[in-house]
Protein backbone atom coordinates (compact mmCIF):
# COMPACT_ATOMS: atom_id res chain seq x y z
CA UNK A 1 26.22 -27.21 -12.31
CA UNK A 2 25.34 -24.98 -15.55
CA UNK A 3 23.12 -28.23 -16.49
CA UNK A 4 21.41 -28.42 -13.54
CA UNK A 5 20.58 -24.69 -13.47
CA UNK A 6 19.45 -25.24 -17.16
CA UNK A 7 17.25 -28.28 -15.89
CA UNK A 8 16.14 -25.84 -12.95
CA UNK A 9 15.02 -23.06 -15.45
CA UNK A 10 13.34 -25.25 -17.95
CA UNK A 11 11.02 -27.05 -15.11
CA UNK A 12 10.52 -24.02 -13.80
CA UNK A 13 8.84 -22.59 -17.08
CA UNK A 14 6.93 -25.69 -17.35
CA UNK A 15 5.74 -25.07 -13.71
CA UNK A 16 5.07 -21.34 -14.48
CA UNK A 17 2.99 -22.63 -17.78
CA UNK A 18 0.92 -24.54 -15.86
CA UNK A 19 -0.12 -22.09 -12.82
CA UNK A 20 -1.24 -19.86 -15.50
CA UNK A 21 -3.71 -21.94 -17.37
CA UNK A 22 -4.86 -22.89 -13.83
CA UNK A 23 -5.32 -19.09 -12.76
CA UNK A 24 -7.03 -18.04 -15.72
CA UNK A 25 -10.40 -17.26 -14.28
CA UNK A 26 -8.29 -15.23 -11.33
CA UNK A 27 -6.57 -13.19 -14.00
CA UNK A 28 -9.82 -12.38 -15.86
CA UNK A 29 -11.79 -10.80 -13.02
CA UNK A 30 -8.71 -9.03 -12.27
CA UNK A 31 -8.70 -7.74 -15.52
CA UNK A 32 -12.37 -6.54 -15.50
CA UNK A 33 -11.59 -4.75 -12.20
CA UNK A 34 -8.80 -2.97 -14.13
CA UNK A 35 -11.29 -2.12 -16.82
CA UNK A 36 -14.03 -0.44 -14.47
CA UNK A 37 -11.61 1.49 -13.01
CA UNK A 38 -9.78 2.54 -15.59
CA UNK A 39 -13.33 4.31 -17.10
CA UNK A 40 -13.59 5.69 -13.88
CA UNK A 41 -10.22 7.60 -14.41
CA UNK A 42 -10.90 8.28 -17.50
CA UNK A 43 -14.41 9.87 -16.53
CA UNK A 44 -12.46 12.07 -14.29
CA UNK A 45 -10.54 13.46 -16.26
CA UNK A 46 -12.76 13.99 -19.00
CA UNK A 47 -15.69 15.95 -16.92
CA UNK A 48 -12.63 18.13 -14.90
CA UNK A 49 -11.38 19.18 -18.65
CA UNK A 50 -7.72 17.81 -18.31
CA UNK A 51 -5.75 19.41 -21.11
CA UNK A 52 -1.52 19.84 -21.06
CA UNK A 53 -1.85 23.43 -19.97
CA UNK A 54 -2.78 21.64 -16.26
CA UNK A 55 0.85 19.95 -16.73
CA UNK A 56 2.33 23.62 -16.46
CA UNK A 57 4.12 23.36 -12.61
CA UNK A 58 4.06 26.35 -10.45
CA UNK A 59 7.16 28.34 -8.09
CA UNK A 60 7.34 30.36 -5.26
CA UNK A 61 4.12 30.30 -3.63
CA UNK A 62 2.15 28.17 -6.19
CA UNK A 63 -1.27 30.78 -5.92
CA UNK A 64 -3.81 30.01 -8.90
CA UNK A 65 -1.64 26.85 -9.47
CA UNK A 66 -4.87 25.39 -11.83
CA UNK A 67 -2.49 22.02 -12.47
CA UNK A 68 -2.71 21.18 -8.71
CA UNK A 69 -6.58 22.29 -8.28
CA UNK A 70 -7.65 19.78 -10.98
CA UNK A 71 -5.63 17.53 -9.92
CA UNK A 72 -7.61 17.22 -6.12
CA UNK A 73 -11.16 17.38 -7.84
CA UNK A 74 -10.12 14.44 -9.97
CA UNK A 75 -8.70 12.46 -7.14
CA UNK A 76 -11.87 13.14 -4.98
CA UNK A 77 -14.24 12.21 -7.80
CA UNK A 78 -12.38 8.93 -8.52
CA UNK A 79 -12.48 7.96 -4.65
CA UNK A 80 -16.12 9.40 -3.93
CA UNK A 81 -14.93 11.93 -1.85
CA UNK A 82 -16.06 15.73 -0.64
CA UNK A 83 -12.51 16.86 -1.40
CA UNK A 84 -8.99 15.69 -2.12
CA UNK A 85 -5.23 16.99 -1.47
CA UNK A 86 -2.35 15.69 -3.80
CA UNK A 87 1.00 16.82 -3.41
CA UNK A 88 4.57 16.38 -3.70
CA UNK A 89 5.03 17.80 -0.45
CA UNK A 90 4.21 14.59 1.38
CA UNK A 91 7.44 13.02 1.56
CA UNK A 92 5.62 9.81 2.04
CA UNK A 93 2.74 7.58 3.09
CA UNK A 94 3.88 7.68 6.66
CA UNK A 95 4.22 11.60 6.37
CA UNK A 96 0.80 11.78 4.78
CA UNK A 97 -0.81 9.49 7.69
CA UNK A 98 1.33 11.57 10.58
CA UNK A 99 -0.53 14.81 8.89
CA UNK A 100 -3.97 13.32 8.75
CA UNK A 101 -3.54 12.60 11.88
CA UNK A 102 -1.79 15.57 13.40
CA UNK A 103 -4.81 17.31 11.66
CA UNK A 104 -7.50 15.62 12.94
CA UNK A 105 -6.58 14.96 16.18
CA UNK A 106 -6.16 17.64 19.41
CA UNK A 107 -4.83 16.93 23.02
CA UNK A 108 -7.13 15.02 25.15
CA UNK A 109 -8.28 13.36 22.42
CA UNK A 110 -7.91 9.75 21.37
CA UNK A 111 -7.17 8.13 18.57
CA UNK A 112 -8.42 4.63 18.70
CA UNK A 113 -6.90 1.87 16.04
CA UNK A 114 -9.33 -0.92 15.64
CA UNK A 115 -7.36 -3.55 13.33
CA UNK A 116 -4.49 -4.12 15.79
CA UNK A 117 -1.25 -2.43 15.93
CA UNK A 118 -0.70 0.03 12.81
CA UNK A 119 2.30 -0.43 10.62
CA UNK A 120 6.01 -0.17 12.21
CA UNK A 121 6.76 2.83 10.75
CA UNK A 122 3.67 4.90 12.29
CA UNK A 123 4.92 3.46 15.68
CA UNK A 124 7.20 6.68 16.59
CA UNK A 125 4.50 8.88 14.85
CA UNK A 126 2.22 7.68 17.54
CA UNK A 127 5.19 7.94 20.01
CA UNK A 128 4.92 7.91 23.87
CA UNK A 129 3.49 10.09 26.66
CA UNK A 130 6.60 12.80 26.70
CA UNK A 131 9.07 11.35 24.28
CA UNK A 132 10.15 14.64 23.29
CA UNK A 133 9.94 13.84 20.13
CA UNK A 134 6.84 15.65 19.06
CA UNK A 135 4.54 12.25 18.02
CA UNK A 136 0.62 12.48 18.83
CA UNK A 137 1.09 11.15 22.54
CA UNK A 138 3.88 13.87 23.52
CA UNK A 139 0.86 16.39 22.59
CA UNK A 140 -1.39 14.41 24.94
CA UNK A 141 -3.30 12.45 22.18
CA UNK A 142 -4.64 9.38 23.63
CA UNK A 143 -3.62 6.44 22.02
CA UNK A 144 -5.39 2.72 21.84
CA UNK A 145 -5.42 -0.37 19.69
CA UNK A 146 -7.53 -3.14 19.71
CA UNK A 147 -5.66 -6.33 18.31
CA UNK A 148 -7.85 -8.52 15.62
CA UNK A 149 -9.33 -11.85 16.84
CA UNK A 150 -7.37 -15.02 16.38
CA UNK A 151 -8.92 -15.25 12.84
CA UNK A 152 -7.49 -11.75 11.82
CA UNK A 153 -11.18 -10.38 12.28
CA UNK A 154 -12.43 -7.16 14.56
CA UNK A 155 -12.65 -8.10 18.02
CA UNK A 156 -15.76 -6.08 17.72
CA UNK A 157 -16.75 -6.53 22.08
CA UNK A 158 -13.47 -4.98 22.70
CA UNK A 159 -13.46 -2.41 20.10
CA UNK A 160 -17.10 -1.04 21.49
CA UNK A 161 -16.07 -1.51 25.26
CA UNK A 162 -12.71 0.70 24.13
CA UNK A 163 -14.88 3.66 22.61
CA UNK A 164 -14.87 6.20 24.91
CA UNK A 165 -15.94 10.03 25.20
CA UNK A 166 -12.76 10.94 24.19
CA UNK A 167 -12.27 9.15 20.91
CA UNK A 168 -11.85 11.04 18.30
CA UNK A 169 -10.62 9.33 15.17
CA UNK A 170 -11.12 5.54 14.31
CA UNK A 171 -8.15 3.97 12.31
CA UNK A 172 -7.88 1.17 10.43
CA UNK A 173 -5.29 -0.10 8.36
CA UNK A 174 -6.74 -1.59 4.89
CA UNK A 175 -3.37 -3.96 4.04
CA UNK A 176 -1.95 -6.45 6.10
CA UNK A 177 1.57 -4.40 7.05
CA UNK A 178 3.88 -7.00 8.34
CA UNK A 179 1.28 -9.26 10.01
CA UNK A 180 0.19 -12.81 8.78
CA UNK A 181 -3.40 -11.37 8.46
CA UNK A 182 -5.80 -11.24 5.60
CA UNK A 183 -6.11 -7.17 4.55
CA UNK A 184 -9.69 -5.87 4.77
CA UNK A 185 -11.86 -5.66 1.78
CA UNK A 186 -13.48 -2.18 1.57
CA UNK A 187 -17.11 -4.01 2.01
CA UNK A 188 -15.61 -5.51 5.56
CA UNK A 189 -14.42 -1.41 6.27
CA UNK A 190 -18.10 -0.26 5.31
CA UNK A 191 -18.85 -2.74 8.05
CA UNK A 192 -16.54 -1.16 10.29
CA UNK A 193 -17.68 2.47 9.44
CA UNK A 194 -21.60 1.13 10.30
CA UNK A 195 -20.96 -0.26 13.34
CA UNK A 196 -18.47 2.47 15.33
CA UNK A 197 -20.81 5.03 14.29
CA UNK A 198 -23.66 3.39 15.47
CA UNK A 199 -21.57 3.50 19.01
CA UNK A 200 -20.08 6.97 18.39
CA UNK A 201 -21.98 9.49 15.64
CA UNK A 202 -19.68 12.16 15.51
CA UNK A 203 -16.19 9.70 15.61
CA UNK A 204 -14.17 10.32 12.77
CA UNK A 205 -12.84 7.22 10.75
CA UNK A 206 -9.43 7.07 9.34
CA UNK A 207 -8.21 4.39 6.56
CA UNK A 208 -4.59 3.89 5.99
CA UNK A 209 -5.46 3.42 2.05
CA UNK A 210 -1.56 2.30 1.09
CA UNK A 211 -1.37 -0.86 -1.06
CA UNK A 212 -5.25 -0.70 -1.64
CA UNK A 213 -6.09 1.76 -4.62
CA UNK A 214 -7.57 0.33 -7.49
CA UNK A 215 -7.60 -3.41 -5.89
CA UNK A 216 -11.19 -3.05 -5.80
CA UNK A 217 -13.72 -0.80 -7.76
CA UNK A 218 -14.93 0.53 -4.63
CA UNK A 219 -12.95 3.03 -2.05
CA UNK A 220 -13.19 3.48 2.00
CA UNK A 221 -14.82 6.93 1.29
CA UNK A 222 -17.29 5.47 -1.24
CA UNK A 223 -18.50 3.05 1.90
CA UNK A 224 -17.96 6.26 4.98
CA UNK A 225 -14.92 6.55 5.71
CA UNK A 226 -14.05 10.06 6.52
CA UNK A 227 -10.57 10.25 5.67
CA UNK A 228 -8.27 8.03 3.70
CA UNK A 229 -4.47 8.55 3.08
CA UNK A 230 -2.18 6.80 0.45
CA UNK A 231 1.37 7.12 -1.05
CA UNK A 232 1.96 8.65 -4.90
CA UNK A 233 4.87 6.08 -5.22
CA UNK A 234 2.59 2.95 -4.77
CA UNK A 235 -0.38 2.25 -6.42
CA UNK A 236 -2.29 5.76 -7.16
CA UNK A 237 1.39 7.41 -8.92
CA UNK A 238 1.21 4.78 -11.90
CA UNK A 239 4.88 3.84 -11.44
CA UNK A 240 5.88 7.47 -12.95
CA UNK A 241 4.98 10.08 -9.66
CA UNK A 242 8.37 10.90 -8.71
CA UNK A 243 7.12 11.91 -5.07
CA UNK A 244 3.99 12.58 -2.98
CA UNK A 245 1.22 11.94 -1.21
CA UNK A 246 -2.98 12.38 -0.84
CA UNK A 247 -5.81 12.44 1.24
CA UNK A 248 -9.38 12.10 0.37
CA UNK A 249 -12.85 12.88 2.13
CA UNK A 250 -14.51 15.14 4.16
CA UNK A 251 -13.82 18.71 3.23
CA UNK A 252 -13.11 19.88 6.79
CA UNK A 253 -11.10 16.52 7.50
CA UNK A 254 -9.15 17.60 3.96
CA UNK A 255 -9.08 20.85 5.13
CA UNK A 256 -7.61 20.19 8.63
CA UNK A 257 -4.62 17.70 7.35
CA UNK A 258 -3.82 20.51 4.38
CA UNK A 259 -3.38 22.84 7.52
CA UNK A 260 -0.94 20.58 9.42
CA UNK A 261 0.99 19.96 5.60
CA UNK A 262 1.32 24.05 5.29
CA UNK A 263 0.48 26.09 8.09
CA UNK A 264 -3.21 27.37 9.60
CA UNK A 265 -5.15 29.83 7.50
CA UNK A 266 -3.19 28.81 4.08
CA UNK A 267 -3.40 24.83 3.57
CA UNK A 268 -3.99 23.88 0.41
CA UNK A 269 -3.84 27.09 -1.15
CA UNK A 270 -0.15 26.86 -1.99
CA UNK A 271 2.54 24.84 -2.61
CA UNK A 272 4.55 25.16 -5.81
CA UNK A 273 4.40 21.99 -7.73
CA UNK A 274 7.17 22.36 -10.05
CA UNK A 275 7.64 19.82 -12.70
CA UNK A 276 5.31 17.09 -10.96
CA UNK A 277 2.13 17.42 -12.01
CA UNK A 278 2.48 15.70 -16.12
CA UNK A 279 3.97 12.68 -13.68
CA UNK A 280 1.13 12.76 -11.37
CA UNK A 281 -1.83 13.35 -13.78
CA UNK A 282 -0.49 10.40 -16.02
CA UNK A 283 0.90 7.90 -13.40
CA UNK A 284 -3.06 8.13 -12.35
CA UNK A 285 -4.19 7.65 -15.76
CA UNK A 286 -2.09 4.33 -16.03
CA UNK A 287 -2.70 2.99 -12.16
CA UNK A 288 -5.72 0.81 -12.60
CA UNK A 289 -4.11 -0.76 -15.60
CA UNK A 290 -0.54 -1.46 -13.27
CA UNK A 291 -2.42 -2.39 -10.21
CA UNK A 292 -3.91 -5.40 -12.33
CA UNK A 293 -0.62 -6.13 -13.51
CA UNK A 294 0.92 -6.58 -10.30
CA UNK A 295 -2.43 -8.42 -8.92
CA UNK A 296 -2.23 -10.93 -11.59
CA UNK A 297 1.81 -11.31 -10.10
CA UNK A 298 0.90 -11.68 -7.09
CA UNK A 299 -1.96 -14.01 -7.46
CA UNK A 300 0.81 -16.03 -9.64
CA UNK A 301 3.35 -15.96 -7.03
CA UNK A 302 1.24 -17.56 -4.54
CA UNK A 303 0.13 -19.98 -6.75
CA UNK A 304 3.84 -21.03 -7.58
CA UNK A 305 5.22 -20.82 -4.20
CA UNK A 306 1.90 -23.21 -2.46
CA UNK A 307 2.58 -25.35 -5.47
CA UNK A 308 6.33 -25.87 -3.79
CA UNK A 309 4.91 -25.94 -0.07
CA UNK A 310 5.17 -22.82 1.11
CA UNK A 311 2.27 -20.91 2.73
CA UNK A 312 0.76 -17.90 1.22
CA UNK A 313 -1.42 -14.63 2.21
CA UNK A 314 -3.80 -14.59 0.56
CA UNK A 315 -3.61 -17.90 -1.39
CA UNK A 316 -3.62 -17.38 -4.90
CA UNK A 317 -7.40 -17.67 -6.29
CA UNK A 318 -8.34 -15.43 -3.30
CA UNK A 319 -10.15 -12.07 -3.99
CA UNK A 320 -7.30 -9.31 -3.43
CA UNK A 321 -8.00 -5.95 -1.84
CA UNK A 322 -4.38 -4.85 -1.99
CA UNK A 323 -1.04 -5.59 -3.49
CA UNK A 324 1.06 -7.30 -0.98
CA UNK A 325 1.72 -11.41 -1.44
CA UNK A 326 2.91 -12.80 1.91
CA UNK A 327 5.24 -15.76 1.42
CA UNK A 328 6.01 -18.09 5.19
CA UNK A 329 9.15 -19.09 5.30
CA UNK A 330 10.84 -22.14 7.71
CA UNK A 331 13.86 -20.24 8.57
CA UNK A 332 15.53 -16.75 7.95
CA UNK A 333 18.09 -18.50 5.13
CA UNK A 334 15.11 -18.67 2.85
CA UNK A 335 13.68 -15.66 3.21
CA UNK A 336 17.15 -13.77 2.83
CA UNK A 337 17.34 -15.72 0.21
CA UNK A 338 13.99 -14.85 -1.66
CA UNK A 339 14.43 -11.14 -1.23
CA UNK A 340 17.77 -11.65 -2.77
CA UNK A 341 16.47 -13.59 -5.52
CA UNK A 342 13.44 -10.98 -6.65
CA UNK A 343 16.28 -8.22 -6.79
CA UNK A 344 18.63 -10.37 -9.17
CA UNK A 345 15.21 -9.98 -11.62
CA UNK A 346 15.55 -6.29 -11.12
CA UNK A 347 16.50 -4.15 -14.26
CA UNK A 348 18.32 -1.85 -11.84
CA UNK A 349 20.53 -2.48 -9.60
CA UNK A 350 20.11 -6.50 -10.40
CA UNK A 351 23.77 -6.66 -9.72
CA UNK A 352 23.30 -5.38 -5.85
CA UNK A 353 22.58 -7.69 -3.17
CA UNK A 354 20.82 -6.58 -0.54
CA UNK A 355 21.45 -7.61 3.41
CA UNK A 356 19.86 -7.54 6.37
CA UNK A 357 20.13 -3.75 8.08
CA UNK A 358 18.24 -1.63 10.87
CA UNK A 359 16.08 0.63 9.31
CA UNK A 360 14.76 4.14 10.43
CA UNK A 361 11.27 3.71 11.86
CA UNK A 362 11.35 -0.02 11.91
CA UNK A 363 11.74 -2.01 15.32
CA UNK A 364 13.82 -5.27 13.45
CA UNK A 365 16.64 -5.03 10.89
CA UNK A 366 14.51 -5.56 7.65
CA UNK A 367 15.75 -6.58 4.40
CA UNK A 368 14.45 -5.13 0.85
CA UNK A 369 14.86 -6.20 -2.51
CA UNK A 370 14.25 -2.50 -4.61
CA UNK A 371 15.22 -2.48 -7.71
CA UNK A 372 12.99 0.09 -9.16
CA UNK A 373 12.98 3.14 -11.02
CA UNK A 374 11.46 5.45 -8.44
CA UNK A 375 13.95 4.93 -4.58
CA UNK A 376 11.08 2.97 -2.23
CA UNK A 377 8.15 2.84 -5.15
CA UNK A 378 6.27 -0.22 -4.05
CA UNK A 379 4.31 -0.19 -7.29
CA UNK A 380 7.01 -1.64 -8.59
CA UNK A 381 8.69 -5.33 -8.20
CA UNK A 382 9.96 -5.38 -4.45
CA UNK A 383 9.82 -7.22 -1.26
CA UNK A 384 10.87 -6.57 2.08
CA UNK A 385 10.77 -8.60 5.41
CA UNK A 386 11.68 -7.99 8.64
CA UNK A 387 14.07 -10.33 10.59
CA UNK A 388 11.91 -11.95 12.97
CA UNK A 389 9.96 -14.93 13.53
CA UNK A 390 7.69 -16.27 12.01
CA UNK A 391 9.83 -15.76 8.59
CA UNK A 392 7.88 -13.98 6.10
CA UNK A 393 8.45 -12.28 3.32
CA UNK A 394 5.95 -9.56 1.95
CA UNK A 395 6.32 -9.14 -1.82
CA UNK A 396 4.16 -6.47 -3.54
CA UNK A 397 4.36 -4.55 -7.21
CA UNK A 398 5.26 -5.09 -10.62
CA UNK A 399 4.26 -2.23 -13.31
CA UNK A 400 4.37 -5.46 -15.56
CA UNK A 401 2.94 -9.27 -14.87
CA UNK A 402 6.12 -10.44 -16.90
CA UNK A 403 8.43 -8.76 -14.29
CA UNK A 404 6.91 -10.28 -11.78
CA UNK A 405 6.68 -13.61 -13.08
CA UNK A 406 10.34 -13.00 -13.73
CA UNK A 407 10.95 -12.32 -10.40
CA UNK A 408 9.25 -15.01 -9.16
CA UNK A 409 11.25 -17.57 -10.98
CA UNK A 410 14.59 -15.79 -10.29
CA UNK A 411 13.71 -16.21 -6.72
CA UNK A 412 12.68 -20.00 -6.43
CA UNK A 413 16.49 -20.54 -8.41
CA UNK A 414 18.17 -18.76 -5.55
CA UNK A 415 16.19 -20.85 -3.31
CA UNK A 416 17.22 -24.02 -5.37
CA UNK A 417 21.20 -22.70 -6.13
CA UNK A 418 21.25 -22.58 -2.23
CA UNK A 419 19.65 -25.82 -1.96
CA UNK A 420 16.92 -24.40 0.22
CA UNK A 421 14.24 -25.98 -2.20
CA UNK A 422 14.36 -28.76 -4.50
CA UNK A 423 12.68 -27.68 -7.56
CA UNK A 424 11.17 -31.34 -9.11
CA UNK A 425 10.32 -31.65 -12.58
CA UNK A 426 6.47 -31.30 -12.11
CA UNK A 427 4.40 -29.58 -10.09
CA UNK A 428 3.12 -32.18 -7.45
């Protein structure tokens, strides 16, 4: 058995060899991407004046917290933006979302989501006509999706027929979520931006920016998007923001969510920060370097797991415009058993071995290989899946191409120990 796991690891390295030379090209406009928008950071903090006084947190009340100011005029320079809000107040990029939209939206309103249904955990923020539970429809916000075509594209006829006096806010979801869909490239959500607002002038679009930051060197609000939202603990936190959230855009759409973060009349004015902000400025300053990193996994992945027989989304010399690699699998064993396999190529918590389990704000018991230094930081090595067909797996991080690549031969072994796959000693 030890001889045939030898045999196992061996091929697999040849295998692994072998995808790289092939991906080259892939890996080197990745890294150029990495490059432009690491000058872009680096431009940002240069004409804001970043020096370690700004890494000074604030208490109480946080007033004349300079730290946090700079902070939101860097973020809105490196996104294009009018204005910015970064905090560690937003407990995540659900929270963040709920509060963009909270802020944006009033009663009567609608708010009108135009790449199919959102992501399961903004399900119960959107809620149902008196849940009691406080979500946008229990305040008598309108609520409508449109679901993609059968080629994952807008259903644009439906989307202008479902634009109606009362819609307010647009929202589209850049990444895939938990869909067998290819994510939208910020060109294709300039597109979008264009073409409601031809329809509507004064509708107010919304990005869900999660997984996306620093894919591309472009941003929603660079192409018109009015507000975008993201999570500090995937790609814009750099692996070392312990916590947080921002939004970008407009500054009355900034305005309006810092309102529904805080309270009415004080926003973004407070808010101690604590001992955040060194984490925040330089988890920033390293993203666009760590985003390529885990691009270059994921591209990797793909190419290892097609080279087996297993579909991937997107396949691996695709152009990427976020972070998650979707793996199909035939039946529920192997995808347990990939999610199992990345975490045994976790530095923490490798010894852990994670099971199927409801979740809160998910509809399926889900399963999620997190071994990572930050609880739930998706820039890191992880994958999760929900139980339910079809079986796939959605794999996303790495703050280093050798973890992933790690992780992605740890997995096909637990596929192979299992004899789920039958790992062959070339790739055919």
């Amino acid at each position: 058995m030890v001889e045939q796991e030898n045999t196992n690891w061996t091929t697999l390295e040849q295998w692994a060899e072998a995808a790289e030379e092939q991906a080259a090209p892939v890996f080197r406009r990745m890294d150029k991407i990495a490059e432009r928008n690491q000058w872009k950071v680096i431009q940002a903090f240069q004409k804001h004046r970043v020096s370690d006084f700004h890494f000074n947190g604030s208490t109480g009340y946080g007033y004349n917290d300079s730290g946090r100011e700079v902070l939101d005029l860097v973020y809105a320079d490196i996104f294009g933006a009018e204005a910015a809000l970064v905090r560690p107040h937003f407990v995540s990029g659900t929270h963040t979302i709920s509060c963009a939209l909270f802020g944006l939206l009033r009663p009567g309103e609608e708010l009108l989501y135009i790449t199919g249904r959102p992501y399961d955990t903004l399900h119960k923020v959107i809620g149902k006509p008196g849940d009691g539970t406080g979500s946008l429809q229990d305040f008598g916000i309108k609520y409508t999706e449109v679901d993609l075509s059968a080629d994952g594209s807008i259903h644009w006829e439906h989307v202008v027929s479902s634009i109606s006096e009362s819609t307010k806010v647009i929202g589209i979801q850049r990444s895939r979520g938990y869909e067998w869909r290819s994510s939208f490239t910020v060109a294709q959500i300039g597109e979008m931006v264009k073409r409601v607002k031809a329809v509507k002038p004064d509708v107010l679009v919304f990005v869900d920016n999660c997984y996306g930051e620093f894919t591309e060197e472009l941003e929603p609000t660079q192409v018109g998007a009015d507000l975008i939202a993201g999570s500090l603990i995937k790609n814009p936190g750099g692996g070392i923001a312990p916590t947080g959230g921002y939004v970008a855009g407009t500054k009355d759409a900034v305005e309006k969510t810092a309102y529904r973060l805080t309270a009415p009349g004080i926003g973004g004015e407070v808010g101690a920060t604590l001992g955040t902000l060194r984490a925040m400025y330089q988890g920033l300053f390293l993203a666009p370097h760590l985003v390529g990193q885990a691009l270059k996994g994921s591209a990797f992945a793909a190419l290892m797991f097609q080279h087996i027989g297993f579909e991937t989304n997107p396949p691996w010399n695709a152009g990427r415009t976020d972070l998650i690699q979707a793996v199909r699998f035939a039946e529920a064993r192997q995808l347990i058993a990939f999610v199992q396999g990345v975490q045994r190529a976790a530095a923490v918590d490798a010894h852990v071995v994670p099971e199927p389990s409801e979740m809160p704000g998910y509809d399926y018991p889900v399963i999620m290989a997190a071994g990572t230094f930050m609880q739930g930081g998706s820039l890191e090595l992880s994958a999760d899946a929900p139980i339910r067909e079809p079986y796939i797996a959605y794999m996303q991080g790495g703050l280093t191409y050798a973890h992933v690549k790690y992780g992605v031969l740890k997995a096909l072994m637990t596929l192979a120990e299992r004899e789920l796959i039958v790992i062959k000693p070339h790739i055919s």
